[in-house]
N, C-alpha and C. Protein backbone atom coordinates (compact mmCIF):
# COMPACT_ATOMS: atom_id res chain seq x y z
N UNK A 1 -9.18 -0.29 -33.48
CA UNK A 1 -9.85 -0.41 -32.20
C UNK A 1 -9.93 0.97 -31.55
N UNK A 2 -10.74 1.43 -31.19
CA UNK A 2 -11.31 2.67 -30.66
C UNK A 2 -10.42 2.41 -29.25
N UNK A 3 -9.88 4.25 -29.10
CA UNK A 3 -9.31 4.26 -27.76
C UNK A 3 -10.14 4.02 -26.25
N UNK A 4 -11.57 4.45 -27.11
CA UNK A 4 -12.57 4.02 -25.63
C UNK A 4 -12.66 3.13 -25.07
N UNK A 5 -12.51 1.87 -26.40
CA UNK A 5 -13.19 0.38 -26.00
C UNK A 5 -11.36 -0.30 -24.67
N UNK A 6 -10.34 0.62 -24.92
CA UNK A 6 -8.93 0.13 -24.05
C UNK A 6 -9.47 0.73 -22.60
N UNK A 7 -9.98 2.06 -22.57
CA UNK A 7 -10.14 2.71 -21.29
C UNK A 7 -11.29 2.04 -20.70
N UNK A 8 -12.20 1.46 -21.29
CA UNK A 8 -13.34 1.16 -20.83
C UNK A 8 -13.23 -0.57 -20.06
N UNK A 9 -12.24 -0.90 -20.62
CA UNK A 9 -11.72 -2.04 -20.40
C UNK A 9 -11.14 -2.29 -19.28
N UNK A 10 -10.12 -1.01 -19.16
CA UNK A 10 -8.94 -0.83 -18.02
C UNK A 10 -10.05 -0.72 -16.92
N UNK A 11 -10.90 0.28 -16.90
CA UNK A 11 -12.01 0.94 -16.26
C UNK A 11 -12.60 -0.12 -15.62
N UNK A 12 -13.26 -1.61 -16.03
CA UNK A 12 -14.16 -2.36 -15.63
C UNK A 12 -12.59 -3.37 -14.98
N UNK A 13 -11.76 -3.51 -15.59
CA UNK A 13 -10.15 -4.38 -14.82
C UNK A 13 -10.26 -3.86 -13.77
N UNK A 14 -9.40 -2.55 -13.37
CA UNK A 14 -9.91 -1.82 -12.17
C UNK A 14 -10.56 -2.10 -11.06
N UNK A 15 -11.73 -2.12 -11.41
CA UNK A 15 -12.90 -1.86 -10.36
C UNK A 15 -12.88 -3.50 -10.05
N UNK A 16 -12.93 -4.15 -11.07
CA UNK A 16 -12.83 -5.22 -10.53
C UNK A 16 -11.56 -5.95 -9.50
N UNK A 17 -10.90 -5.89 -10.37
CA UNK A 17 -9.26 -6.13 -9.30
C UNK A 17 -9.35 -5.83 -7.94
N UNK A 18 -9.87 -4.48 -7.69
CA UNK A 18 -9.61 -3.26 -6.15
C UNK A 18 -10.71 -4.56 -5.75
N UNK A 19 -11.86 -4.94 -5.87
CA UNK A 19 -12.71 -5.74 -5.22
C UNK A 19 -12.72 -7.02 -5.01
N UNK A 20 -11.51 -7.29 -5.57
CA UNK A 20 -10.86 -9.14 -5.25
C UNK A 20 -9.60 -8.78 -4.75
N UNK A 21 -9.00 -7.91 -4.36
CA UNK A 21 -7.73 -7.86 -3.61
C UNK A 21 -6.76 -7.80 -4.39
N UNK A 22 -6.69 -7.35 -5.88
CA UNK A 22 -5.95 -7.02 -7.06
C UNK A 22 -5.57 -5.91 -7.22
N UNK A 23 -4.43 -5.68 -8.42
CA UNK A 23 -3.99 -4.37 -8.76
C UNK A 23 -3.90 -4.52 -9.93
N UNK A 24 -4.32 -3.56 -11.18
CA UNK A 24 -3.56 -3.76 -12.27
C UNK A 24 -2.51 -3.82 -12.77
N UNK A 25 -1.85 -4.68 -13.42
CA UNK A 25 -0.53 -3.55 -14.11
C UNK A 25 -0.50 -3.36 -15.39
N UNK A 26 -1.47 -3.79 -16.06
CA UNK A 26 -1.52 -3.61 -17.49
C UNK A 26 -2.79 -4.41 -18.13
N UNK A 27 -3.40 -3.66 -19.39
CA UNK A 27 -4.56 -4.30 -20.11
C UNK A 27 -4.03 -4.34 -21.55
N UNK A 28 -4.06 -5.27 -22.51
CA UNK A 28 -4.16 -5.06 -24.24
C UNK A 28 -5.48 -5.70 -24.58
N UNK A 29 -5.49 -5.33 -25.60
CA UNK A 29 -6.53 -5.94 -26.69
C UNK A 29 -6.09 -6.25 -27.72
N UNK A 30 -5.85 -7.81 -28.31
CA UNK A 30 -5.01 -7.69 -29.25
C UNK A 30 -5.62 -8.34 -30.00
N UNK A 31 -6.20 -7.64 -31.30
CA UNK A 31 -7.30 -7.67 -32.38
C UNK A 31 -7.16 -8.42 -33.78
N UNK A 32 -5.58 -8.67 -33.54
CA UNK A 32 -5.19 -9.62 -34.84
C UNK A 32 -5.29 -10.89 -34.76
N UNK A 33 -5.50 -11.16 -33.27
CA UNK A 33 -5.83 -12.69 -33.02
C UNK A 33 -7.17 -13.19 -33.04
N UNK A 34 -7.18 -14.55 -33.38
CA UNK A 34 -8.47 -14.97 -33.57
C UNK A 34 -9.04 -16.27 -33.12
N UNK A 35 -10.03 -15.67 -31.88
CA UNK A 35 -10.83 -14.91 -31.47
C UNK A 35 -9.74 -13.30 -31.07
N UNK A 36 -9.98 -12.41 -30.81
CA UNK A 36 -9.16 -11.75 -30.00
C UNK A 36 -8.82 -12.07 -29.23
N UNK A 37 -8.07 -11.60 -28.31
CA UNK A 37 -7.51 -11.65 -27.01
C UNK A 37 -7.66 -10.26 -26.10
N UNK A 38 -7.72 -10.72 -25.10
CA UNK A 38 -7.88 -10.01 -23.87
C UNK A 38 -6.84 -9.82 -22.65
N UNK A 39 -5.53 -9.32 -22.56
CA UNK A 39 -4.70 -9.73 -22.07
C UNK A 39 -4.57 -8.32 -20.29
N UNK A 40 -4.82 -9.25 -19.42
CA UNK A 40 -5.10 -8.27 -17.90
C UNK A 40 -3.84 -8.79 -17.25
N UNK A 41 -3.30 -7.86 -16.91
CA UNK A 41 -1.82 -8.42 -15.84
C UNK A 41 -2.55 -7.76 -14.50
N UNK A 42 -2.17 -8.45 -13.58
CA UNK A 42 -2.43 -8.24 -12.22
C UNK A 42 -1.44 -8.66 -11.07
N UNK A 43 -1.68 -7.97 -10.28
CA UNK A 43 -0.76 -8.14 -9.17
C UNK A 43 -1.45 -7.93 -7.27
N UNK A 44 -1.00 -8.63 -6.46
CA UNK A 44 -1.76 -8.95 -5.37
C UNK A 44 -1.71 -7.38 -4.76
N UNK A 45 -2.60 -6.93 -3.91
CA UNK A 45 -1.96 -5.69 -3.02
C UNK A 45 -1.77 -5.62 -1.68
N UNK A 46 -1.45 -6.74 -1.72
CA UNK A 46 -0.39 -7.45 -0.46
C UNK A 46 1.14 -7.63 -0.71
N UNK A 47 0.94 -7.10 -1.65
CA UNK A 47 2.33 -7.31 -2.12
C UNK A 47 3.52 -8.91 -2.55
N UNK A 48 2.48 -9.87 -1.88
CA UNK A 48 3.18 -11.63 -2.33
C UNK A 48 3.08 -11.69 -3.92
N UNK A 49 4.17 -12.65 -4.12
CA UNK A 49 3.62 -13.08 -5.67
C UNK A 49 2.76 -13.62 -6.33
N UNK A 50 1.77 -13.12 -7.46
CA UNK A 50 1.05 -13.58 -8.18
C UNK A 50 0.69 -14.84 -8.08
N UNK A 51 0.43 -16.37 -7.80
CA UNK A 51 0.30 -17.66 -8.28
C UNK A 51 -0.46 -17.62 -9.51
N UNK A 52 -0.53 -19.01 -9.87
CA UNK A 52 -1.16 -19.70 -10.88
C UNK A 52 -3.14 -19.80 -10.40
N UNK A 53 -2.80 -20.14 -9.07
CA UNK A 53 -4.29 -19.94 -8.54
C UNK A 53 -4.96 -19.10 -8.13
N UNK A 54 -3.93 -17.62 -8.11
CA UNK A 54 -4.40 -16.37 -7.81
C UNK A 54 -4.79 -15.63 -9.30
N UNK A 55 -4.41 -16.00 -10.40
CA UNK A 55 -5.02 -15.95 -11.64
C UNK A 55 -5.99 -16.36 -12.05
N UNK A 56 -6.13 -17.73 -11.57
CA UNK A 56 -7.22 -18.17 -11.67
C UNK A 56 -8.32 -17.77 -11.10
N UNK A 57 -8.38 -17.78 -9.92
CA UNK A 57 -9.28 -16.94 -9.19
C UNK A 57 -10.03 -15.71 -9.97
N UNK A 58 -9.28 -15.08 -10.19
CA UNK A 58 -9.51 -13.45 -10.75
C UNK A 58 -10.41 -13.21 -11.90
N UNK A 59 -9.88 -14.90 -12.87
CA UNK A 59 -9.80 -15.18 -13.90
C UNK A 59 -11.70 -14.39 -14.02
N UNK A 60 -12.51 -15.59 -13.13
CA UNK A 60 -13.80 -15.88 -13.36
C UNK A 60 -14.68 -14.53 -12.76
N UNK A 61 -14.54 -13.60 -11.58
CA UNK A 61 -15.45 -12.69 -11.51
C UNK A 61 -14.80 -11.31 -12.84
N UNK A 62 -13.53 -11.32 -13.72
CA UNK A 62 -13.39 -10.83 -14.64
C UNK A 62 -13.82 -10.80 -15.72
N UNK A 63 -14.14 -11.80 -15.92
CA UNK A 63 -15.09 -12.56 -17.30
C UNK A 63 -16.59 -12.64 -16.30
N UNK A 64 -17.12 -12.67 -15.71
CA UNK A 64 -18.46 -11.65 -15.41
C UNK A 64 -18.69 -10.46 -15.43
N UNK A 65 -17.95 -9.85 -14.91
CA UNK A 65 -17.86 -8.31 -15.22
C UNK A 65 -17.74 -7.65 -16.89
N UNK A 66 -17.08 -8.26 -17.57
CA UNK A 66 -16.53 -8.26 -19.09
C UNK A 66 -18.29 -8.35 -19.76
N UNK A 67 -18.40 -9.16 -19.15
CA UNK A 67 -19.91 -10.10 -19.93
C UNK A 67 -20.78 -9.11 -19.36
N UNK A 68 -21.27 -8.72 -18.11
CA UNK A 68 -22.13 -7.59 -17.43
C UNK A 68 -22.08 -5.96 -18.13
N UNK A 69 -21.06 -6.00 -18.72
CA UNK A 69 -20.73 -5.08 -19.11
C UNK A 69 -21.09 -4.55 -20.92
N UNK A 70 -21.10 -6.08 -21.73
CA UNK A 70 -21.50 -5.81 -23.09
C UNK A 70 -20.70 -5.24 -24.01
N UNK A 71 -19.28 -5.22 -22.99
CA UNK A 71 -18.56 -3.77 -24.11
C UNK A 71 -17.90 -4.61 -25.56
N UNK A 72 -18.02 -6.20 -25.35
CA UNK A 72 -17.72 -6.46 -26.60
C UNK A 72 -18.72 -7.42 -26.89
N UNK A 73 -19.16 -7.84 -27.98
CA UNK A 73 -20.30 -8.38 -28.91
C UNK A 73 -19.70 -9.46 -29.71
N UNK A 74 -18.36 -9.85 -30.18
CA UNK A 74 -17.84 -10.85 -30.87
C UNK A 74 -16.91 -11.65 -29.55
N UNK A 75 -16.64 -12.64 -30.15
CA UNK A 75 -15.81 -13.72 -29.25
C UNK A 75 -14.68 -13.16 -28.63
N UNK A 76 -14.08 -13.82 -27.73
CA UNK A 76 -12.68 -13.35 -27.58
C UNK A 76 -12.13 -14.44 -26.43
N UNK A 77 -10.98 -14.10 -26.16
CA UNK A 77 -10.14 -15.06 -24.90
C UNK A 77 -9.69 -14.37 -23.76
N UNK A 78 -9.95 -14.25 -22.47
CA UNK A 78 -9.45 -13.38 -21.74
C UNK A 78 -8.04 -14.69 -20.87
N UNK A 79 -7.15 -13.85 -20.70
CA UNK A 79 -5.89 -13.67 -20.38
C UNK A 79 -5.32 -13.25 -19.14
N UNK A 80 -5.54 -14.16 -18.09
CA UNK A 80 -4.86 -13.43 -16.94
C UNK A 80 -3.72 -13.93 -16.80
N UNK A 81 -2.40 -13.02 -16.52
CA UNK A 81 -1.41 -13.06 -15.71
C UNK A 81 -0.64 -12.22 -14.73
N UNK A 82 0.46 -12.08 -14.38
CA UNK A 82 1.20 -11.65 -13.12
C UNK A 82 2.26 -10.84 -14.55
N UNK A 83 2.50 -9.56 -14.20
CA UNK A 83 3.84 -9.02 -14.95
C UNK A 83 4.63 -9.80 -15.10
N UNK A 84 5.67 -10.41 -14.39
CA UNK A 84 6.42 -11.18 -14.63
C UNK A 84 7.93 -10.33 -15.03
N UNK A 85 8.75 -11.11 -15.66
CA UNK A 85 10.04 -10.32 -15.80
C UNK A 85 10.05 -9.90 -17.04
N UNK A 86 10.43 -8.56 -17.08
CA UNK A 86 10.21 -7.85 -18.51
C UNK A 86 9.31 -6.62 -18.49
N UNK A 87 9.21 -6.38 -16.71
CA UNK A 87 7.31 -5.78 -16.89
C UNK A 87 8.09 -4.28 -16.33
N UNK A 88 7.77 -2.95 -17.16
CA UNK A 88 8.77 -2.05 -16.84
C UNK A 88 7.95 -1.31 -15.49
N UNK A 89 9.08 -0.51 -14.95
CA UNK A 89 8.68 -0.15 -13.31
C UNK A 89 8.35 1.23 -13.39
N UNK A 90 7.26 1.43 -13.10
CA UNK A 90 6.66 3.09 -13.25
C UNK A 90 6.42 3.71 -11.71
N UNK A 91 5.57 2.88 -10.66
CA UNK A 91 5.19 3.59 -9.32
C UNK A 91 6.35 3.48 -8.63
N UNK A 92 5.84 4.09 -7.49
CA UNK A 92 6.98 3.60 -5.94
C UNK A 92 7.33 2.60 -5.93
N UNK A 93 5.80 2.14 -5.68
CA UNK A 93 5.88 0.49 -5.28
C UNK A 93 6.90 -0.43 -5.88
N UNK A 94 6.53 -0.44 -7.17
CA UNK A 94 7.04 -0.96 -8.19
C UNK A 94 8.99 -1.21 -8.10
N UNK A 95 9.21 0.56 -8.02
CA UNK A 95 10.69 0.82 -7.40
C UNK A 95 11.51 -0.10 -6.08
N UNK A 96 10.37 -0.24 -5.23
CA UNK A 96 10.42 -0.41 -3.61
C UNK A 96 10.07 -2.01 -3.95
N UNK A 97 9.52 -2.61 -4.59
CA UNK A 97 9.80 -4.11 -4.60
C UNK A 97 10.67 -4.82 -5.35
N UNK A 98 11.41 -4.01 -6.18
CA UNK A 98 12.23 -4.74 -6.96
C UNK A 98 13.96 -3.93 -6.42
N UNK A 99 13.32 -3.58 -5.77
CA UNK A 99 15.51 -3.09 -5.25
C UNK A 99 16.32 -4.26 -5.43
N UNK A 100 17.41 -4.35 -5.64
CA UNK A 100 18.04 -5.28 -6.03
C UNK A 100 17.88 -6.22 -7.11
N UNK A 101 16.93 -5.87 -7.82
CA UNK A 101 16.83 -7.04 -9.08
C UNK A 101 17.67 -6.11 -10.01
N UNK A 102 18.04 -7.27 -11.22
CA UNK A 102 18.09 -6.23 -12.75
C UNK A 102 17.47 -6.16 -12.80
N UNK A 103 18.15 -4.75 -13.59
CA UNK A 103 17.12 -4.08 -14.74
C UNK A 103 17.62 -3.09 -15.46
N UNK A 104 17.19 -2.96 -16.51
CA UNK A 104 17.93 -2.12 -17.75
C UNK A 104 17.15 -0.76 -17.52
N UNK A 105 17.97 0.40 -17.80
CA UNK A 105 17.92 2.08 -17.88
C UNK A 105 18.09 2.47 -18.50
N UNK A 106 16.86 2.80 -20.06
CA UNK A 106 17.10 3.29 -21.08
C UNK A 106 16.68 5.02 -20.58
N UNK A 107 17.86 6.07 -21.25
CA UNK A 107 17.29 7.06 -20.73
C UNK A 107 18.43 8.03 -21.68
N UNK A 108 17.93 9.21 -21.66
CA UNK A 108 18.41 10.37 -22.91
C UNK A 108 19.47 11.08 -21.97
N UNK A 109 20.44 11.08 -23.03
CA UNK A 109 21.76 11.51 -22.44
C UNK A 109 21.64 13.72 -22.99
N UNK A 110 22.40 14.23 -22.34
CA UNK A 110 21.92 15.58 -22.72
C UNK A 110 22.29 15.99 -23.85
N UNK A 111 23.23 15.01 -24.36
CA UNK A 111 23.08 15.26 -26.33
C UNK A 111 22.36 15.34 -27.05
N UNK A 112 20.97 14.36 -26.24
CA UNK A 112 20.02 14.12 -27.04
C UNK A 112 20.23 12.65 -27.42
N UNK A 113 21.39 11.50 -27.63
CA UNK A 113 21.41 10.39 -27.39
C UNK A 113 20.90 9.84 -26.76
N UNK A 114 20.19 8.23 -26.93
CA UNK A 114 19.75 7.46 -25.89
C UNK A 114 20.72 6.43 -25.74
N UNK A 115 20.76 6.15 -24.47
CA UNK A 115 21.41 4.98 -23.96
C UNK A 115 20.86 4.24 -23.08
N UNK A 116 21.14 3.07 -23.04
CA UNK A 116 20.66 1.78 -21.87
C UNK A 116 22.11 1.12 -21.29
N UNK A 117 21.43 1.40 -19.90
CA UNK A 117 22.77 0.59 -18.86
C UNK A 117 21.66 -0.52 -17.86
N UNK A 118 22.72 -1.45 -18.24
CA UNK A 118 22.14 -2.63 -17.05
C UNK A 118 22.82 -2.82 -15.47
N UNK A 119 21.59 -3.08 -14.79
CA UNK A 119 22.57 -2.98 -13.34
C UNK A 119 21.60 -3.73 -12.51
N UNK A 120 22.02 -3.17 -11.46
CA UNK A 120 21.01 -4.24 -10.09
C UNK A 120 20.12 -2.33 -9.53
N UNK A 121 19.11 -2.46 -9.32
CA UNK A 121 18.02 -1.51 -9.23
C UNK A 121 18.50 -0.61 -7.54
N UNK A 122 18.93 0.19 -7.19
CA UNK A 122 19.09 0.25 -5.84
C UNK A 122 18.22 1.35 -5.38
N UNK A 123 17.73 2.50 -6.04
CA UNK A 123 16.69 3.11 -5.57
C UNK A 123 15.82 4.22 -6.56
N UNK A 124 15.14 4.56 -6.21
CA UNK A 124 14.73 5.76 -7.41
C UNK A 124 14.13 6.90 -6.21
N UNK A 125 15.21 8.12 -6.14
CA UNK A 125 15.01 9.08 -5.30
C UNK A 125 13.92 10.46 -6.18
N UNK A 126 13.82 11.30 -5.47
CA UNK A 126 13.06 12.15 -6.08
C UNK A 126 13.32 12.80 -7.16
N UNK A 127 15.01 12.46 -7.41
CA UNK A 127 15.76 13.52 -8.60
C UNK A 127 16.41 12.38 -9.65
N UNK A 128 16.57 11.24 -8.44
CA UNK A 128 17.65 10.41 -9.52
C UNK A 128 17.13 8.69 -9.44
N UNK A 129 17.57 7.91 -10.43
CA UNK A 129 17.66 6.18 -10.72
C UNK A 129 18.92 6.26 -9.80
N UNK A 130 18.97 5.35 -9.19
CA UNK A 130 20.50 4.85 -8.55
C UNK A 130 20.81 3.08 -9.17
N UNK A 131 21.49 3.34 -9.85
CA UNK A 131 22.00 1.73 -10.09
C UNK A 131 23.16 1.20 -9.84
N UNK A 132 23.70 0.27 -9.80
CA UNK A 132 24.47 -0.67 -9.11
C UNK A 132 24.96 -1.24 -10.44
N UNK A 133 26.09 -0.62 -11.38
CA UNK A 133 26.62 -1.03 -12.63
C UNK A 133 27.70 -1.76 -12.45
N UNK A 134 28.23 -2.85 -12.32
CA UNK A 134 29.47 -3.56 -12.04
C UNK A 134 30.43 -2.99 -10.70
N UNK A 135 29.31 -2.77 -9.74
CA UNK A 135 30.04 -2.01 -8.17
C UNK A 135 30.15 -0.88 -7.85
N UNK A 136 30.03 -0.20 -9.31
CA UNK A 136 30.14 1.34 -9.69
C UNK A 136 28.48 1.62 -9.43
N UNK A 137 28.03 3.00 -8.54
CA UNK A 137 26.94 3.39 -8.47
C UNK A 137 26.39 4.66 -9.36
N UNK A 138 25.51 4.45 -10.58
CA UNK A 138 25.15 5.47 -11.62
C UNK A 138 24.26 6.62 -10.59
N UNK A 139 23.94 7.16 -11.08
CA UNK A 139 22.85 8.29 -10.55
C UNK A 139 22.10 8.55 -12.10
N UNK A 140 21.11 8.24 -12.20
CA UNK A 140 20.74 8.68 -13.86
C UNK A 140 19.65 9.69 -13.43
N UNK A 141 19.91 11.08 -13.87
CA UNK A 141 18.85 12.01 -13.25
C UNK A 141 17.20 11.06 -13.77
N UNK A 142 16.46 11.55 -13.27
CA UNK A 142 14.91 10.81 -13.52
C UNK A 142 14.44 11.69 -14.33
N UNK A 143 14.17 13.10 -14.88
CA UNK A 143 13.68 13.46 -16.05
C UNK A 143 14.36 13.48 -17.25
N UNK A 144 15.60 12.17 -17.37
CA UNK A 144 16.27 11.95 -18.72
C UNK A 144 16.13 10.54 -18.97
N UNK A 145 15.15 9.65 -17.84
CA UNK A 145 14.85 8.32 -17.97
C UNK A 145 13.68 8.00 -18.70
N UNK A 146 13.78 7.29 -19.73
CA UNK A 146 12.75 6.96 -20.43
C UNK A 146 12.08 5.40 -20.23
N UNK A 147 12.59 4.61 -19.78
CA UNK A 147 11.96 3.00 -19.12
C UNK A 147 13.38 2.30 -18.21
N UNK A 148 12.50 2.07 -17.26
CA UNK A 148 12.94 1.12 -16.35
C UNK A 148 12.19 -0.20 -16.19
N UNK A 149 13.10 -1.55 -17.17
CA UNK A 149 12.74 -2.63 -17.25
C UNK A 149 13.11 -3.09 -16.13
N UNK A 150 12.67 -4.44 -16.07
CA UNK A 150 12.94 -5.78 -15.08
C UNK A 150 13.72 -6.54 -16.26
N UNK A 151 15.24 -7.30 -15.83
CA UNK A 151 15.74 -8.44 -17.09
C UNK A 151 15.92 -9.62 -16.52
N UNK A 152 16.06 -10.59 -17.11
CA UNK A 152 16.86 -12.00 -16.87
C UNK A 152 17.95 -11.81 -16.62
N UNK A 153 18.78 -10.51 -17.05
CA UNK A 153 20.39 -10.90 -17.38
C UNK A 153 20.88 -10.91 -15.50
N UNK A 154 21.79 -11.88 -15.37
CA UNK A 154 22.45 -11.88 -14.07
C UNK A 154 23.78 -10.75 -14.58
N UNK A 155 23.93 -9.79 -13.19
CA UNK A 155 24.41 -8.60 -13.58
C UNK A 155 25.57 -8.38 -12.29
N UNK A 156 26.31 -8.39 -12.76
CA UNK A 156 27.76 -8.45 -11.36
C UNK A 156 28.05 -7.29 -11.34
């Protein structure tokens, strides 16, 4: 799959989302399935949670736009959902709505080792991750962090 046909994709998600009151958080194309799949995560920019009917919604001027657009010619399934848990945290925002949840901190130790610590999320400052590891507060500098997930695990 050509890197254009992902950007071009994200590109028409985008524009569309910003004009229904959406945000992206992620696009795939996943080409081994059959029909393909079309998979758009979205998120409100109001900041409430996703529903089932706020997917839906989205669902249908997305798949006009998709279709207006021509960029694909064979079948496929488009896919809306909400990140959900598991969905790793890259912006502010992202930082600033999940304080207090888990979440796992995979990030390079100055050996050159990687390691992952799980904790409850407490801030991400300009220099450092702050986590909340069993009461104990980490500081993980931020240019040795490599993903900051969201987990299931309940974390004391």
């Amino acid at each position: 799959m050509p890197h254009s046909l992902l950007a071009d994709l994200e590109n028409i998600a985008s524009s569309t989302a910003a004009k229904n009151g959406f945000d992206i958080c992620g696009v795939q194309i996943l080409t081994h399935a059959m029909p393909m799949t079309l998979q758009i995560q979205i998120r409100l920019l109001e900041g409430r949670d996703v529903s089932l009917d706020d997917c839906a919604r989205f669902s249908k001027p997305m798949e006009q736009a998709i279709e207006a657009s021509e960029l694909f010619q064979e079948k496929y399934v488009l896919e809306i959902s909400s990140p959900g848990v598991g969905v790793n945290l890259l912006s502010d925002r992202d930082f600033d709505s999940f304080k207090g949840f888990p979440v796992e901190v995979c990030h390079k130790k100055t050996n050159g080792s990687e390691i992952c610590k799980a904790g409850l999320l407490l801030k991400r400052s300009a220099e450092h991750v702050h986590l909340n590891v069993k009461g104990r507060i980490d500081r993980i500098p931020r240019k040795e962090v490599i993903t900051v997930h969201l987990t299931q695990a309940k974390v004391s």
